[in-house]
C-alpha atoms as a PDB file:
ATOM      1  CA  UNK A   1     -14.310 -53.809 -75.407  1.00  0.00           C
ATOM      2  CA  UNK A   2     -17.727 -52.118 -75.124  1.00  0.00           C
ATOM      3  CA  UNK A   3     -18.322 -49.504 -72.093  1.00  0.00           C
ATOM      4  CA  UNK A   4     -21.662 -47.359 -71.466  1.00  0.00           C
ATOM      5  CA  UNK A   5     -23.304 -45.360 -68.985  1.00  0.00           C
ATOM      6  CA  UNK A   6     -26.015 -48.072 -67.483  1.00  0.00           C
ATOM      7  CA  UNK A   7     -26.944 -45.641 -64.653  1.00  0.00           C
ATOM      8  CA  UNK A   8     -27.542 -41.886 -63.732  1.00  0.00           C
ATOM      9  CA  UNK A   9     -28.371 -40.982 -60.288  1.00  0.00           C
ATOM     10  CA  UNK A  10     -31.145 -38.000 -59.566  1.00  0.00           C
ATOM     11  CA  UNK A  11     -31.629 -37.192 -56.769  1.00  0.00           C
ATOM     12  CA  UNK A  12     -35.404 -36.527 -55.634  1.00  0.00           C
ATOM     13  CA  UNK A  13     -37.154 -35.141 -52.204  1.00  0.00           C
ATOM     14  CA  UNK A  14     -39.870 -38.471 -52.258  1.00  0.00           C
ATOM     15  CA  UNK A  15     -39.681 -41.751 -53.782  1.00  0.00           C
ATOM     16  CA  UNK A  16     -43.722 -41.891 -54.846  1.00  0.00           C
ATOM     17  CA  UNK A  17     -43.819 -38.538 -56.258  1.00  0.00           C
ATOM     18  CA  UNK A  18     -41.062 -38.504 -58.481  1.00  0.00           C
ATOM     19  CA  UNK A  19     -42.457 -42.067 -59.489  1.00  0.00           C
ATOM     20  CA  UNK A  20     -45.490 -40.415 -60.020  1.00  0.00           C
ATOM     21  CA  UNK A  21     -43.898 -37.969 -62.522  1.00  0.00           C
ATOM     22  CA  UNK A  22     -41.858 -39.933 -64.000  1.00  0.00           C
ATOM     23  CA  UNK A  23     -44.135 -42.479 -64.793  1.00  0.00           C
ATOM     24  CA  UNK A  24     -47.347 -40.843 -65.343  1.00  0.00           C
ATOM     25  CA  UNK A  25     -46.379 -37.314 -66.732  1.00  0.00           C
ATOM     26  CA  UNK A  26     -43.102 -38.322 -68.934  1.00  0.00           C
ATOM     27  CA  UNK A  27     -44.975 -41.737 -69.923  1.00  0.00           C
ATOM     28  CA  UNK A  28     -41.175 -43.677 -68.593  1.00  0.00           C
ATOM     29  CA  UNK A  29     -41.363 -47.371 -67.505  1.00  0.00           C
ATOM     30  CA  UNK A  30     -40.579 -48.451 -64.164  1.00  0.00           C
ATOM     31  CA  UNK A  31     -37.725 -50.965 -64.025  1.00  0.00           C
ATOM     32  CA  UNK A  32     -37.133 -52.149 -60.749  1.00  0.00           C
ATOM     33  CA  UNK A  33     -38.676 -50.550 -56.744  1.00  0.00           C
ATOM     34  CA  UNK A  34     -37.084 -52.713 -54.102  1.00  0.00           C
ATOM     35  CA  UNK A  35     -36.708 -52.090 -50.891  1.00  0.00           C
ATOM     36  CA  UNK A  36     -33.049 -51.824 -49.173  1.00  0.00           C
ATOM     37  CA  UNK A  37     -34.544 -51.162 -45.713  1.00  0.00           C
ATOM     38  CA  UNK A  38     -37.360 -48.642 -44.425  1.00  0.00           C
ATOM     39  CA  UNK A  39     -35.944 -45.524 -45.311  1.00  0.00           C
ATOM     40  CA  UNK A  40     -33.809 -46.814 -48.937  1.00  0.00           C
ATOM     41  CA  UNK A  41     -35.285 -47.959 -52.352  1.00  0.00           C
ATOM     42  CA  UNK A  42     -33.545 -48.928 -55.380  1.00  0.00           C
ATOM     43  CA  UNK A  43     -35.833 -47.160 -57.837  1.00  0.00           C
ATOM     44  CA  UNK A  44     -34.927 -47.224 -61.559  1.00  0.00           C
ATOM     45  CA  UNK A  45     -37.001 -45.584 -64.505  1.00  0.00           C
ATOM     46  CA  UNK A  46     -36.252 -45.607 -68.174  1.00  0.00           C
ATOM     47  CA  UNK A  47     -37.652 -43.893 -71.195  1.00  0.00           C
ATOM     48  CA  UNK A  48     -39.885 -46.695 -73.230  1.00  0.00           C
ATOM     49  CA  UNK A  49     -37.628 -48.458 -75.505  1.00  0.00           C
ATOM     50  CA  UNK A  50     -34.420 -47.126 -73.780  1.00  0.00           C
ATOM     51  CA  UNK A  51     -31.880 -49.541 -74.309  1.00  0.00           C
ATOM     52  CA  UNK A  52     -28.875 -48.758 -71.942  1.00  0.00           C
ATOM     53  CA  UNK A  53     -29.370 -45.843 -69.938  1.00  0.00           C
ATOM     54  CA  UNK A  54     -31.717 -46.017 -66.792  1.00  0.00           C
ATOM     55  CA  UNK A  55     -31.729 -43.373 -64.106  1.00  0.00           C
ATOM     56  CA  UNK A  56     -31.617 -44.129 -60.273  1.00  0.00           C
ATOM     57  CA  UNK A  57     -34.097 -42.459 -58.036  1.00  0.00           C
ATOM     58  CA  UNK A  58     -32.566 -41.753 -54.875  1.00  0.00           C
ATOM     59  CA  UNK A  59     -34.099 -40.099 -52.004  1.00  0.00           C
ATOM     60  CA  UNK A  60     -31.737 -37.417 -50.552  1.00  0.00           C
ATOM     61  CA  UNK A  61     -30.604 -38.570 -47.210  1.00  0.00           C
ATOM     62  CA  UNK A  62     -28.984 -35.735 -45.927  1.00  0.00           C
ATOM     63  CA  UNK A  63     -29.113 -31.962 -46.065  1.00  0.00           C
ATOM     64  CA  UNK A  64     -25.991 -31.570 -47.898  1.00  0.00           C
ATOM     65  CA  UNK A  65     -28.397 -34.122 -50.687  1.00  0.00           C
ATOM     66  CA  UNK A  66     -31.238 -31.843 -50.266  1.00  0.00           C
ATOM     67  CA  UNK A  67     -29.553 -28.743 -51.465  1.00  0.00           C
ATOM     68  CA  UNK A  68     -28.666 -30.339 -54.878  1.00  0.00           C
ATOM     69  CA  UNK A  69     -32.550 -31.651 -55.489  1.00  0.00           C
ATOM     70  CA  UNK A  70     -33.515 -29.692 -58.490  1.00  0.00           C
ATOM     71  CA  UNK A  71     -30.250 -28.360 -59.051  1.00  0.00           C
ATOM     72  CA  UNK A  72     -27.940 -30.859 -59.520  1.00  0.00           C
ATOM     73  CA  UNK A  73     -25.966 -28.792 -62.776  1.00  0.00           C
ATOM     74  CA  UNK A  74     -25.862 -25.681 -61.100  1.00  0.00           C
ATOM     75  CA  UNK A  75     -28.475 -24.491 -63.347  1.00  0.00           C
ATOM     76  CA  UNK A  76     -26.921 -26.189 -66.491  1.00  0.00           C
ATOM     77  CA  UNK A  77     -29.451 -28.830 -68.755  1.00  0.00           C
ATOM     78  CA  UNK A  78     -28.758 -32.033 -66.509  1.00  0.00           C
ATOM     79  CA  UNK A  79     -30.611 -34.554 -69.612  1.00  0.00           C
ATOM     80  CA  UNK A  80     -30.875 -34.924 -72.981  1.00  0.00           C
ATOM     81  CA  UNK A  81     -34.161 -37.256 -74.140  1.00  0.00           C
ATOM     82  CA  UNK A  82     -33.761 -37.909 -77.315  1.00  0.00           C
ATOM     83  CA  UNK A  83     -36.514 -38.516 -79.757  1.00  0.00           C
ATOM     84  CA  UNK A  84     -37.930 -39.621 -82.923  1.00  0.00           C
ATOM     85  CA  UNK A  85     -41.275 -38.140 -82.817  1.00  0.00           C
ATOM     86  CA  UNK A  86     -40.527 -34.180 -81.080  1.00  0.00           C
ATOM     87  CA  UNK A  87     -43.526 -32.841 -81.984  1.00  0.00           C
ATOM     88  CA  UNK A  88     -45.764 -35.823 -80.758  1.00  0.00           C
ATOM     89  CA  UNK A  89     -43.757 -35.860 -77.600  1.00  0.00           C
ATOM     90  CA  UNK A  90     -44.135 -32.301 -77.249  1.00  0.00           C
ATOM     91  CA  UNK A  91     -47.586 -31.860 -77.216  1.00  0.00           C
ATOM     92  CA  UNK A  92     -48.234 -35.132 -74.660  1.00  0.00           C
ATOM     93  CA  UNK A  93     -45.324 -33.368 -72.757  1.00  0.00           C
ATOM     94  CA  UNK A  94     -47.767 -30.467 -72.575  1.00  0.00           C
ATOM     95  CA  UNK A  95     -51.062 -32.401 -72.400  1.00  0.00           C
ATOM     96  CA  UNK A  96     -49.508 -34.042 -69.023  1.00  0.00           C
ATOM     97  CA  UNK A  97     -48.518 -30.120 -67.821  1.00  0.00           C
ATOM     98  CA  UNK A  98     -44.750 -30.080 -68.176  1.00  0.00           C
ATOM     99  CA  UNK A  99     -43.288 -26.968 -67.416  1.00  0.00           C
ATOM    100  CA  UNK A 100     -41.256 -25.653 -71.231  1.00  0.00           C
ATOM    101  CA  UNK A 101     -38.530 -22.792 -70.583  1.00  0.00           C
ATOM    102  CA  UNK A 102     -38.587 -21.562 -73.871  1.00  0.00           C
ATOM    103  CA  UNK A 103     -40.437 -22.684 -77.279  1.00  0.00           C
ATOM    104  CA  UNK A 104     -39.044 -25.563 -79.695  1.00  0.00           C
ATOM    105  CA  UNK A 105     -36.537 -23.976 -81.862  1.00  0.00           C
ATOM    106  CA  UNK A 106     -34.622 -25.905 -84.610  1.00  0.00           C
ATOM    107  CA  UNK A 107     -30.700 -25.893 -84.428  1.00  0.00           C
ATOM    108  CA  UNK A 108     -28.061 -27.313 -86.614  1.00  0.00           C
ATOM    109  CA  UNK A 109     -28.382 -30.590 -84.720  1.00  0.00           C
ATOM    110  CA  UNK A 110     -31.859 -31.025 -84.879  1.00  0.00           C
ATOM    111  CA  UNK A 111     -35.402 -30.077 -82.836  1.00  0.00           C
ATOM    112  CA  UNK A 112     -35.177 -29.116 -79.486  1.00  0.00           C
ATOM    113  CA  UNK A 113     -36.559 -27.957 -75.926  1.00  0.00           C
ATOM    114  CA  UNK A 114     -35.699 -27.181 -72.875  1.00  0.00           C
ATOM    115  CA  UNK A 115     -37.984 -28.789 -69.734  1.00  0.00           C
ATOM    116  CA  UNK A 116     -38.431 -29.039 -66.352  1.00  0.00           C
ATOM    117  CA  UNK A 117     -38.912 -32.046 -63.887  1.00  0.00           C
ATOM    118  CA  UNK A 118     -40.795 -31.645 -60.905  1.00  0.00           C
ATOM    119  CA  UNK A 119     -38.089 -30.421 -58.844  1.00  0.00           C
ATOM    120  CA  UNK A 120     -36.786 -27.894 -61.448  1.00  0.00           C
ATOM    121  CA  UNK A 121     -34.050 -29.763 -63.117  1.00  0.00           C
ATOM    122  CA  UNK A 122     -33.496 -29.020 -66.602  1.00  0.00           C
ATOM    123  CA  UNK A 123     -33.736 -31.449 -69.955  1.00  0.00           C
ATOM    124  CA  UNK A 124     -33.836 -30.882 -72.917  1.00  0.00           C
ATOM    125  CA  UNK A 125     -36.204 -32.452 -75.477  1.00  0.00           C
ATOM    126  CA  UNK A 126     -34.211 -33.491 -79.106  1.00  0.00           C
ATOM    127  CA  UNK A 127     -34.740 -34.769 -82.331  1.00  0.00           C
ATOM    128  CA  UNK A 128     -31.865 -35.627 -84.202  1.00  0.00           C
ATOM    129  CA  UNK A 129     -31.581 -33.980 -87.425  1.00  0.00           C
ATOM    130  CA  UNK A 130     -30.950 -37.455 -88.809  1.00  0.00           C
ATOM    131  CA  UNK A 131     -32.963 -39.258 -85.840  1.00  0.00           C
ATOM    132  CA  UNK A 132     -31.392 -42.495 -87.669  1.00  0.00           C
ATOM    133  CA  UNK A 133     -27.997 -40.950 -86.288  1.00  0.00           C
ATOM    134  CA  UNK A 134     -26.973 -40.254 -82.814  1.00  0.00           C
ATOM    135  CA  UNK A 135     -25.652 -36.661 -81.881  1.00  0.00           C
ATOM    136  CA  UNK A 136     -22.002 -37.844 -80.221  1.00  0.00           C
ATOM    137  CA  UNK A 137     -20.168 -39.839 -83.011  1.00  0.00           C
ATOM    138  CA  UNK A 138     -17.204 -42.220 -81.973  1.00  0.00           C
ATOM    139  CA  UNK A 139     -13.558 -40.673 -82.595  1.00  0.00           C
END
């Protein structure tokens, strides 16, 4: 049997601007923007070449969902991008005005950053030591 995370759900203040980000700032594809009805969409982005992972845009609909936009870890890194090319990625990260909490430092597990989206949650930014290998191993 073969399980895997296919979605993650972030939640975001406006459907067009966090496309906007996403797309244009982060370089991500858009997968799929269909409407539900006039105040739902079904908004998924995806790194370039991600295979199984996509993340669902979802438009807070409440103000108990508001309060958790930008903060949904209670401070704590929410992503982890992996890459194969940090310091390329880096410097269109900064070309395109991301906003870096700290400089790239190298750690026993590889390259990495931390970043912000444009609502303040926090990534981080890795290369792999062995970018060949991934960082979680099977048991």
């Amino acid at each position: 049997m073969h399980q895997y995370i296919a979605i993650i759900t972030l939640v975001v203040k406006d459907y067009d601007e966090a496309i906007a980000f996403y797309t244009q700032r982060l370089a991500f594809k858009l997968l799929e923007d269909s409407y539900i009805n006039t105040e739902k969409r079904w908004v998924l982005i995806a790194p370039k070449n991600s295979q199984e992972c996509a993340i669902l845009l979802a438009k807070a609909a409440n103000n108990e969902q508001k309060k958790h936009i930008g903060n949904q870890t209670g401070g704590r890194v929410f992503l982890f991008l992996y890459t194969d090319s940090f310091w390329e990625d880096y410097q269109k990260m900064l070309a395109n005005k991301i906003r870096f909490l700290e400089n790239p430092r190298n750690e026993s597990y590889g390259i990495v950053v931390v970043f912000e989206d444009l609502y303040g949650n926090k990534w981080d930014l890795i290369e792999p030591k062995n970018s060949t290998k991934k960082l979680i191993q099977p048991k």
